[in-house]
Protein backbone atom coordinates (compact mmCIF):
# COMPACT_ATOMS: atom_id res chain seq x y z
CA UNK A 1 -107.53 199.79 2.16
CA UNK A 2 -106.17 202.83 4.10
CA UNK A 3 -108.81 205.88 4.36
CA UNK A 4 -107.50 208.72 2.64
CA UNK A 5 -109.13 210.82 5.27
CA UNK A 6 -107.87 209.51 8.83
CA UNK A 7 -105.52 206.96 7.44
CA UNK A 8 -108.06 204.11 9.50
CA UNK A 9 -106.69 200.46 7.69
CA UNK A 10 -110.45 199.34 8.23
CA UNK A 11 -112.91 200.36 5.66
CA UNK A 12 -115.97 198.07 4.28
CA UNK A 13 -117.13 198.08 0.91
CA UNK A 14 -120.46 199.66 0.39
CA UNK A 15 -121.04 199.20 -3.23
CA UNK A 16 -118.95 197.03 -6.30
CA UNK A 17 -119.96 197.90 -9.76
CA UNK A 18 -118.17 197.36 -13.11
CA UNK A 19 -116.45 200.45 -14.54
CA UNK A 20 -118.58 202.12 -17.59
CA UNK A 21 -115.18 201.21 -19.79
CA UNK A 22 -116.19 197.61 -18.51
CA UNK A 23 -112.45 197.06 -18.29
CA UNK A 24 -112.56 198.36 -14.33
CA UNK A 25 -114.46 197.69 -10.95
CA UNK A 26 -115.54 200.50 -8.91
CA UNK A 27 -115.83 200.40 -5.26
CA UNK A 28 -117.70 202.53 -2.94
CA UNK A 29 -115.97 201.98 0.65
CA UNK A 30 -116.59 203.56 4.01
CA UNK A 31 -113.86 203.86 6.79
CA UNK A 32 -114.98 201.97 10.06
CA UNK A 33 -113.34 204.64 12.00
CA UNK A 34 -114.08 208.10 10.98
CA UNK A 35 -117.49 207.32 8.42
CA UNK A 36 -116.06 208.86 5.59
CA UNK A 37 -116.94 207.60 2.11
CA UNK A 38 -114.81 207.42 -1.11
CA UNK A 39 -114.62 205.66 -4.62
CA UNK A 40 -111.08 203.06 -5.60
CA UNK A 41 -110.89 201.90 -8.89
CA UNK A 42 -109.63 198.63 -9.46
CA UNK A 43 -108.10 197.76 -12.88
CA UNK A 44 -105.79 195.72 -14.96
CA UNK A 45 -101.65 196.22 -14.46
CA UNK A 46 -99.96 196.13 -17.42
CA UNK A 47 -96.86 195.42 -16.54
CA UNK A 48 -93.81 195.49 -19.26
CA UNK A 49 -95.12 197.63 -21.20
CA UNK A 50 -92.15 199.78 -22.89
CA UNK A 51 -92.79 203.32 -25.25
CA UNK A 52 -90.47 204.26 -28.07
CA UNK A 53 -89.93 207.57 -28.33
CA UNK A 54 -89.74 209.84 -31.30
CA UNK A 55 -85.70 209.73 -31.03
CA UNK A 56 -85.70 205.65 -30.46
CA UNK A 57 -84.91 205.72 -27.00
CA UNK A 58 -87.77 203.02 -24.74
CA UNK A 59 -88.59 204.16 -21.70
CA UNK A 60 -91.11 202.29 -19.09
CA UNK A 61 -95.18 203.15 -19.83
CA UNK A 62 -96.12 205.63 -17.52
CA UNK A 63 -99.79 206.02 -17.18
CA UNK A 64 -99.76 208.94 -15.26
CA UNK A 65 -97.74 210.82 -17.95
CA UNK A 66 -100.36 210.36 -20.19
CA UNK A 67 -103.10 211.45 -17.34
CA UNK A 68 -100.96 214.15 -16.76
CA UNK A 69 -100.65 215.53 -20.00
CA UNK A 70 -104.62 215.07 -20.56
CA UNK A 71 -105.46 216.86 -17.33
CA UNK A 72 -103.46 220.05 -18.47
CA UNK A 73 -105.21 219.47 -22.07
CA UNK A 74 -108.58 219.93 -20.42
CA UNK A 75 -108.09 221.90 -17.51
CA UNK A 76 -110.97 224.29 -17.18
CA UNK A 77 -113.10 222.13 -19.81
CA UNK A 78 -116.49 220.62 -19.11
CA UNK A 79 -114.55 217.06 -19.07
CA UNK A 80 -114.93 215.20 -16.25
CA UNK A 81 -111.99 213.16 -14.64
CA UNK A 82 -113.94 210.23 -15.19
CA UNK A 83 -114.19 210.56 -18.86
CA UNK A 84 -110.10 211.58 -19.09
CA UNK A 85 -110.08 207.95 -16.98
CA UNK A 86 -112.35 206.42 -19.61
CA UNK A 87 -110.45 207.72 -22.29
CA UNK A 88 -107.12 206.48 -21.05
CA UNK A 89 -108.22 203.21 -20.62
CA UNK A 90 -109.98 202.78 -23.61
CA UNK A 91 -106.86 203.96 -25.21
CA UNK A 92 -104.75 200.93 -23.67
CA UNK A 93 -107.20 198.46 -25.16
CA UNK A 94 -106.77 199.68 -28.24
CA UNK A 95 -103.01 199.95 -28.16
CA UNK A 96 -102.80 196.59 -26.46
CA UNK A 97 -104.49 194.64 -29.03
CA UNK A 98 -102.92 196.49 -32.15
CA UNK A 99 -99.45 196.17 -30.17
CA UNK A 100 -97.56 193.92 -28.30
CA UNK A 101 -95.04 194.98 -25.65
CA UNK A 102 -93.51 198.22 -27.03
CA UNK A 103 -95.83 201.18 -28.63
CA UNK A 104 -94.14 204.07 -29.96
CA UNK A 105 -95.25 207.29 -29.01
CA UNK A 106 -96.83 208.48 -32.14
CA UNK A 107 -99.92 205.95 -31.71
CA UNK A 108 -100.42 207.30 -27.78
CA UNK A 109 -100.50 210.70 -29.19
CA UNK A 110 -102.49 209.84 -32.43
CA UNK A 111 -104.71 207.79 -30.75
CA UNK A 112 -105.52 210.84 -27.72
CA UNK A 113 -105.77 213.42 -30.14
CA UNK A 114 -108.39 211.37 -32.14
CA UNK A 115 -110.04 210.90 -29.04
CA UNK A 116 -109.95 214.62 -27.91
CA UNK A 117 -110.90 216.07 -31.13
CA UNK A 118 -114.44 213.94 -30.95
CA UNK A 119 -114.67 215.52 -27.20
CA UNK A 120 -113.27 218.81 -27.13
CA UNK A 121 -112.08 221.12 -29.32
CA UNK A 122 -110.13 223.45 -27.19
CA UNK A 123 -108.62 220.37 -25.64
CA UNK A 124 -107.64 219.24 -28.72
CA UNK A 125 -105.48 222.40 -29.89
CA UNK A 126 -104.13 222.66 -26.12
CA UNK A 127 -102.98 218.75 -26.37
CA UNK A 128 -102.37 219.00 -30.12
CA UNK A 129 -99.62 222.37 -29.60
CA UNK A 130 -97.64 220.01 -27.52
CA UNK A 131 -97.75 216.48 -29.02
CA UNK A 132 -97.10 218.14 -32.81
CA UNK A 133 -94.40 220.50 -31.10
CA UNK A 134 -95.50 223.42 -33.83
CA UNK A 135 -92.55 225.31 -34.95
CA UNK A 136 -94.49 228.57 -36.13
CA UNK A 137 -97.69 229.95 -35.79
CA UNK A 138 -98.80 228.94 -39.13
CA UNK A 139 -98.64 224.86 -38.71
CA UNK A 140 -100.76 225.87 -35.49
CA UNK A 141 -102.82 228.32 -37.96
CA UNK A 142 -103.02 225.36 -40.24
CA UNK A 143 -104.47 222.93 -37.52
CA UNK A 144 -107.00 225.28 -36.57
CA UNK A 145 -108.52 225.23 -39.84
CA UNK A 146 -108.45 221.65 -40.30
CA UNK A 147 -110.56 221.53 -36.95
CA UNK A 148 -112.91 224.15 -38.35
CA UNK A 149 -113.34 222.17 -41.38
CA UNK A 150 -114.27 218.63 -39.58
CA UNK A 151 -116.20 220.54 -37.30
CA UNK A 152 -118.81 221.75 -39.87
């Protein structure tokens, strides 16, 4: 393992621990070289894995779309990257043992949005306006309420 912060190739490993999803191993390493300290996550490849879109093309599963999409969701939310991890993860052991080797898009997006709406509310609409692709302000009106009513 490189060090991200002087690019050393020698680093030990400090502390192993299981993941709180239980489906990863965290590892606290320190590079030999410079001293500095930082976290890798090791996990499961799913490899294989194909998405059907909306329109019926399959495309490759990409992970980091889904992080990416997630981290806009809750950007300057009290969510911590480690929960967004969490939730990902727990998401493809869900989706892996309801589905086999192609999951159309709908249950990613269903299944975040459940998860999101249970977290964060804001995060919710934010992730919601793109995945439902509203078409006027009154199906996002509509939502809102929806949210408001659960809520209470």
């Amino acid at each position: 393992m490189y060090c991200p912060k002087c690019g050393h190739k020698d680093t030990k490993v400090l502390d192993t621990r299981i993941g709180k999803s239980k489906l990863s191993i965290r590892r606290r390493r320190e590079c030999l070289d410079c001293g500095y300290r930082f976290t890798t996550v090791e996990e499961i490849l799913r490899e294989g894995l194909v998405v059907i879109k909306r329109d019926g093309r399959r495309e490759d599963f990409d992970r980091m779309k889904i992080l990416d999409g997630l981290r806009k969701a809750t950007e300057k939310r009290p969510i911590q990257a480690e929960q967004i991890e969490m939730m990902v993860a727990e998401m493809m052991e869900a989706l892996d043992s309801e589905f086999d080797t192609e999951i159309p898009t709908k249950a990613i997006g269903e299944h975040i949005m459940n998860r999101l709406k249970a977290i964060d509310s804001i995060a919710f609409v934010r992730y919601a306006s793109v995945y439902k692709d509203f078409r006027d302000i009154n199906e996002f009106a509509k939502e809102i309420s929806a949210l408001k009513k659960t809520a209470r």
